[in-house]
Protein backbone atom coordinates (compact mmCIF):
# COMPACT_ATOMS: atom_id res chain seq x y z
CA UNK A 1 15.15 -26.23 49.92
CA UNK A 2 11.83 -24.80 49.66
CA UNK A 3 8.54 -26.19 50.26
CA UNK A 4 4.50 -25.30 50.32
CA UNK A 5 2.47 -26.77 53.01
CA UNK A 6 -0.79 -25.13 55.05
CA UNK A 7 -0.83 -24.93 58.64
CA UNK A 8 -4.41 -23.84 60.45
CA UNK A 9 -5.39 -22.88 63.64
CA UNK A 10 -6.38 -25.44 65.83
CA UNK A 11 -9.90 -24.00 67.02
CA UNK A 12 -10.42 -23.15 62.69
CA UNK A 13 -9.81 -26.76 61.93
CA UNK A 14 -12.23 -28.47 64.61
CA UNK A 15 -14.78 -26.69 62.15
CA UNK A 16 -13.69 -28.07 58.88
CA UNK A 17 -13.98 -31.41 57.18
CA UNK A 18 -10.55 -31.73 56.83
CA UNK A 19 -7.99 -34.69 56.89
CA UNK A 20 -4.60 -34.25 59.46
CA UNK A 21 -2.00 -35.74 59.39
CA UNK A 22 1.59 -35.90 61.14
CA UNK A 23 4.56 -34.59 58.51
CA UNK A 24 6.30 -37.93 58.24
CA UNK A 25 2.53 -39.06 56.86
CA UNK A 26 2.33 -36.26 54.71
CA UNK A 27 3.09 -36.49 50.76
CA UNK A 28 4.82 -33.25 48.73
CA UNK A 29 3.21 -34.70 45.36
CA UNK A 30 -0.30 -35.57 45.31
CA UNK A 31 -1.59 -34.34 48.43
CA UNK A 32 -5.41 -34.26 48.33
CA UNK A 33 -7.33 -31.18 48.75
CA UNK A 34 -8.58 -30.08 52.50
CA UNK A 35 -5.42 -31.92 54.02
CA UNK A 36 -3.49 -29.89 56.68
CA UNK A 37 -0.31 -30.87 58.13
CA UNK A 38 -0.20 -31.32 62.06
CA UNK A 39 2.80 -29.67 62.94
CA UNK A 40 2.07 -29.51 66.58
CA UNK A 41 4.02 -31.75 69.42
CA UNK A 42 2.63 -33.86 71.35
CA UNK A 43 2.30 -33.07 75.14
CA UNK A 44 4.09 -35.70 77.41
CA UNK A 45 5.22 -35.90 81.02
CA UNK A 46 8.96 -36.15 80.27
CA UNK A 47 9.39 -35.99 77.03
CA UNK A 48 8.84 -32.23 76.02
CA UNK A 49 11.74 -29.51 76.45
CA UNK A 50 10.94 -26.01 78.40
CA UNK A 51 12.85 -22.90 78.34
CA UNK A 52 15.59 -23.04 80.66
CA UNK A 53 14.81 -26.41 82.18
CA UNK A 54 16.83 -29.50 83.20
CA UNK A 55 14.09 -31.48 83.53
CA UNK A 56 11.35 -30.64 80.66
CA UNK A 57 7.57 -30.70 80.80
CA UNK A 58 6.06 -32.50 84.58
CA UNK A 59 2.51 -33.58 85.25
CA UNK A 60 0.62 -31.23 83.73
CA UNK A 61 -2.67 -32.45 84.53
CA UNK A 62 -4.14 -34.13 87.99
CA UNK A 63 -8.00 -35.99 88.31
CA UNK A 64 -10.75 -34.18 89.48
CA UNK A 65 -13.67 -35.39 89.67
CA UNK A 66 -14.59 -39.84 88.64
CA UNK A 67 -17.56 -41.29 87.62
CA UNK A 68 -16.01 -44.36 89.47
CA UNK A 69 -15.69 -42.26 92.92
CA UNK A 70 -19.10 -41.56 92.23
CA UNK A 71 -18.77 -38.01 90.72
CA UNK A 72 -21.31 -36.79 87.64
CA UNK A 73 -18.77 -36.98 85.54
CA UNK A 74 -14.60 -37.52 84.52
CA UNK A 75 -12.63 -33.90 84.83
CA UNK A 76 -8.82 -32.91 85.33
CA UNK A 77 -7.38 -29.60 86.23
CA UNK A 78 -4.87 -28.44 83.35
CA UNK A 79 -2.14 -26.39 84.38
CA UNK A 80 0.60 -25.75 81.58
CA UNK A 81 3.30 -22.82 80.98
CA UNK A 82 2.06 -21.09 77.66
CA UNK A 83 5.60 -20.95 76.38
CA UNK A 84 5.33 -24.85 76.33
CA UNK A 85 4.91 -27.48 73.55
CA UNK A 86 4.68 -26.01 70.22
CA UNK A 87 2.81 -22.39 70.56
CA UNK A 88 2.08 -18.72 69.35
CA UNK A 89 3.83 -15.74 70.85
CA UNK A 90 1.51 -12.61 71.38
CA UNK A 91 2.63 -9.20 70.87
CA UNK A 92 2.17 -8.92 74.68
CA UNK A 93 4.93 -11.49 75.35
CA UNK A 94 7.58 -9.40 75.97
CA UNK A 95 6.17 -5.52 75.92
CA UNK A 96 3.96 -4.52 78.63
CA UNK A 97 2.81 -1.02 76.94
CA UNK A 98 1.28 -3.58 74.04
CA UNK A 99 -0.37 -6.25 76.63
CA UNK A 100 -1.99 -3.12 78.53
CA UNK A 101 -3.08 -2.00 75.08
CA UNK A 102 -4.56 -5.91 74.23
CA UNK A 103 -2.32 -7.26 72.29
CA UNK A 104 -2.54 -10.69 73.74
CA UNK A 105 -3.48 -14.02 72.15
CA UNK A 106 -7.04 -12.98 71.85
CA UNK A 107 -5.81 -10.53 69.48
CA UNK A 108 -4.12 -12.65 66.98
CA UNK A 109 -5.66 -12.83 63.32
CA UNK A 110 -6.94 -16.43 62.75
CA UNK A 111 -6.34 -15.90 59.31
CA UNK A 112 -2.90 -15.25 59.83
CA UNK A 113 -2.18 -18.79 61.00
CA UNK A 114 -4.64 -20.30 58.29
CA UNK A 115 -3.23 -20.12 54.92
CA UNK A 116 -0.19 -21.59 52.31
CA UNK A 117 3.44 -21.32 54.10
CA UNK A 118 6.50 -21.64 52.80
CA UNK A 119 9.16 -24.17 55.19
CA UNK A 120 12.56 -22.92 54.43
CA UNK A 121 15.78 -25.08 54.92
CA UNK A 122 18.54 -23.10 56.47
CA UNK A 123 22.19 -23.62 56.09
CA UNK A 124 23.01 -25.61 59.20
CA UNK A 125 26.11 -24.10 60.57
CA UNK A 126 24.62 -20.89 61.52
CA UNK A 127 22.30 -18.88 63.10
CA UNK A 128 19.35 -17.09 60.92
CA UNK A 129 21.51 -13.99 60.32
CA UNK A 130 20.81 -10.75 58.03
CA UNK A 131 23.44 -12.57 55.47
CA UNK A 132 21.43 -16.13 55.90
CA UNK A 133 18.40 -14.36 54.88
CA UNK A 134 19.15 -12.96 51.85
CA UNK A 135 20.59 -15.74 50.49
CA UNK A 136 17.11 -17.45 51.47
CA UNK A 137 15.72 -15.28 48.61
CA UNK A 138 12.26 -15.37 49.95
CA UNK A 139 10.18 -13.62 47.52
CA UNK A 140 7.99 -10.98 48.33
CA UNK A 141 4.13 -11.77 48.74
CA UNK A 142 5.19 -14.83 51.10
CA UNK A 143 3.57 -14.34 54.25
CA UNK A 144 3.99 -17.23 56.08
CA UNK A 145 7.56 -19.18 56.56
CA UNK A 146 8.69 -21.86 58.94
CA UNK A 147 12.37 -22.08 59.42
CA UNK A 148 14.10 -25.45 59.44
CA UNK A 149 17.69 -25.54 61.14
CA UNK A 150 19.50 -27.34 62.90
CA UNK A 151 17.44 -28.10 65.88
CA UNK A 152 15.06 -30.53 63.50
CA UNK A 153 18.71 -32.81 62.75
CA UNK A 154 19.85 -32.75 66.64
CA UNK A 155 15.79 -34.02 67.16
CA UNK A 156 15.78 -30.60 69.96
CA UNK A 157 12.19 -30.71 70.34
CA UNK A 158 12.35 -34.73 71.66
CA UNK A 159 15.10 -33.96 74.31
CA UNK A 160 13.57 -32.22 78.17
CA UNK A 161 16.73 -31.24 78.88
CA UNK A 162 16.62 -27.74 77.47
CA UNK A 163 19.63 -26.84 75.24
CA UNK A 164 20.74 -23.36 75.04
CA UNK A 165 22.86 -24.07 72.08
CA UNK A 166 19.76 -23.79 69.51
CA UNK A 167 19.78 -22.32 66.22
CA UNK A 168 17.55 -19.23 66.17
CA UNK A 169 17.32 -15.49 64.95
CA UNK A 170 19.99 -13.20 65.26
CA UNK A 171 18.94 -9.08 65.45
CA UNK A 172 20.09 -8.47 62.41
CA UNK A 173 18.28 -11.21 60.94
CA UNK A 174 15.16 -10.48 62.52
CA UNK A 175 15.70 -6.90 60.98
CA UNK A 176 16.10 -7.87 57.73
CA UNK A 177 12.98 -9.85 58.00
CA UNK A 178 11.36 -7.43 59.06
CA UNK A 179 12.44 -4.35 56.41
CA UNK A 180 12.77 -7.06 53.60
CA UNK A 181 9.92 -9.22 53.65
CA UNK A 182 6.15 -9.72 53.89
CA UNK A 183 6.05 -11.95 56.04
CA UNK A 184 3.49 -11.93 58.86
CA UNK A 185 4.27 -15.28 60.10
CA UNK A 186 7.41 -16.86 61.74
CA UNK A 187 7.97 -20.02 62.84
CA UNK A 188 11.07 -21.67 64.58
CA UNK A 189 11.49 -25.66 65.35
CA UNK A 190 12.62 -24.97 68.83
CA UNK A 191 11.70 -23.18 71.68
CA UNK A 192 12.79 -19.18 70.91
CA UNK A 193 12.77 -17.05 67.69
CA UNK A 194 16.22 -15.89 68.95
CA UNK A 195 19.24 -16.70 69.78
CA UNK A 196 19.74 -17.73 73.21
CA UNK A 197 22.32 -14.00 73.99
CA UNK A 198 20.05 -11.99 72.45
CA UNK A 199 16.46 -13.13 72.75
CA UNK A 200 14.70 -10.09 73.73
CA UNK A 201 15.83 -7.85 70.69
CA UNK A 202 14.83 -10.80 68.06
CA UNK A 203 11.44 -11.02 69.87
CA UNK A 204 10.96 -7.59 70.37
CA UNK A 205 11.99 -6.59 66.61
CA UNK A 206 9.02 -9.17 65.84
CA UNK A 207 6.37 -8.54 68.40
CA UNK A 208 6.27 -4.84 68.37
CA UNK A 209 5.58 -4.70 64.50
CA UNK A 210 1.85 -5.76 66.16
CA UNK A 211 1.51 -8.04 62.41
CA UNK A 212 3.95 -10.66 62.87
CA UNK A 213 3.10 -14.05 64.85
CA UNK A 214 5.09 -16.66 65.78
CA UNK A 215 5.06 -20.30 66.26
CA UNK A 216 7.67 -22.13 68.16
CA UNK A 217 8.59 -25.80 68.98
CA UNK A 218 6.78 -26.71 65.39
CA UNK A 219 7.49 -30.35 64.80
């Protein structure tokens, strides 16, 4: 099953006069214009999954300063792993040579992430092989897909516990996405791109291209 939605960048949308909305309030038919889908999780103490971690997302934020301790104003200090919650992956992540160079965050296209994208159910007793993704039939000229697997059913993204058993990108897959397609945008509904066994080839088979971005934990 194939759908059209438009995601945005957080920091484009603050400057738009634009309705969002969560995807269980979101319509396929009749969707007025300027609406975006919020695809983003919520961050909770407890109730958000990180890579590799019994226990999930802790306090991630601690009082400051209190207007009713007598302070100016009310601050927190914000401390949160950037592989947390749902989030982009920079070239940088996982090549060194490429961070040196600036390929980090600040050097993702906006426009990239702003834009029609295709969400793309995957058969759901597999990984996102080279075979999976040819039977996806994504045309060429799509730019931006988010994969929907298996980890959406088993409600991944809602469990701390971290589960390494996610459906993800195999190499191959990842290489055929990457010799087959246009597409400039990934996105994953759990935590990694790939597969648990062979996460740095998927990632790095993405990230060095330099023009492919990727969004995991989408809701």
């Amino acid at each position: 099953m194939k759908k059209i939605i438009f995601i945005l960048a957080a920091a484009v949308a603050a400057a738009w006069p634009l309705t969002v909305v969560k995807p269980e309030e979101a319509s396929s038919k009749n969707r007025p214009a300027g609406e975006i889908i919020d695809i983003s999780h919520e961050y909770a103490e407890g109730r958000l999954p990180l890579f590799d971690s019994p226990t999930g997302l802790g306090s991630f934020y601690v009082p400051f300063s209190s207007i009713k301790h007598g302070a100016l104003a009310n601050t927190i200090n914000f401390t949160l792993n950037s592989h947390s919650g749902t989030h982009v992956d920079a070239p940088g992540f996982l090549n060194h040579t490429l961070l040196q160079e600036g390929y980090d965050v600040d050097s993702l296209d906006l426009y990239t992430l702003t834009g029609p994208c295709m969400v793309v159910e995957t058969p759901r007793d597999q990984n996102i092989t080279a075979e999976v993704m040819e039977g996806l039939n994504i045309a060429q000229g799509v730019e931006r897909v988010l994969f929907k697997t298996l980890n959406t059913d088993r409600k991944l993204m809602y469990q701390p516990r971290f589960d390494s058993s996610y459906t993800a990108f195999t190499p191959d897959g990842a290489r055929y996405l990457a010799s087959h397609t246009d597409i400039k945008l990934v996105g994953i509904d759990y935590l990694s791109v790939g597969v648990r066994e062979d996460l740095r080839d998927v990632y790095l088979t993405f990230l060095n291209t330099k023009v492919r971005t990727e969004i995991d934990g989408w809701f």
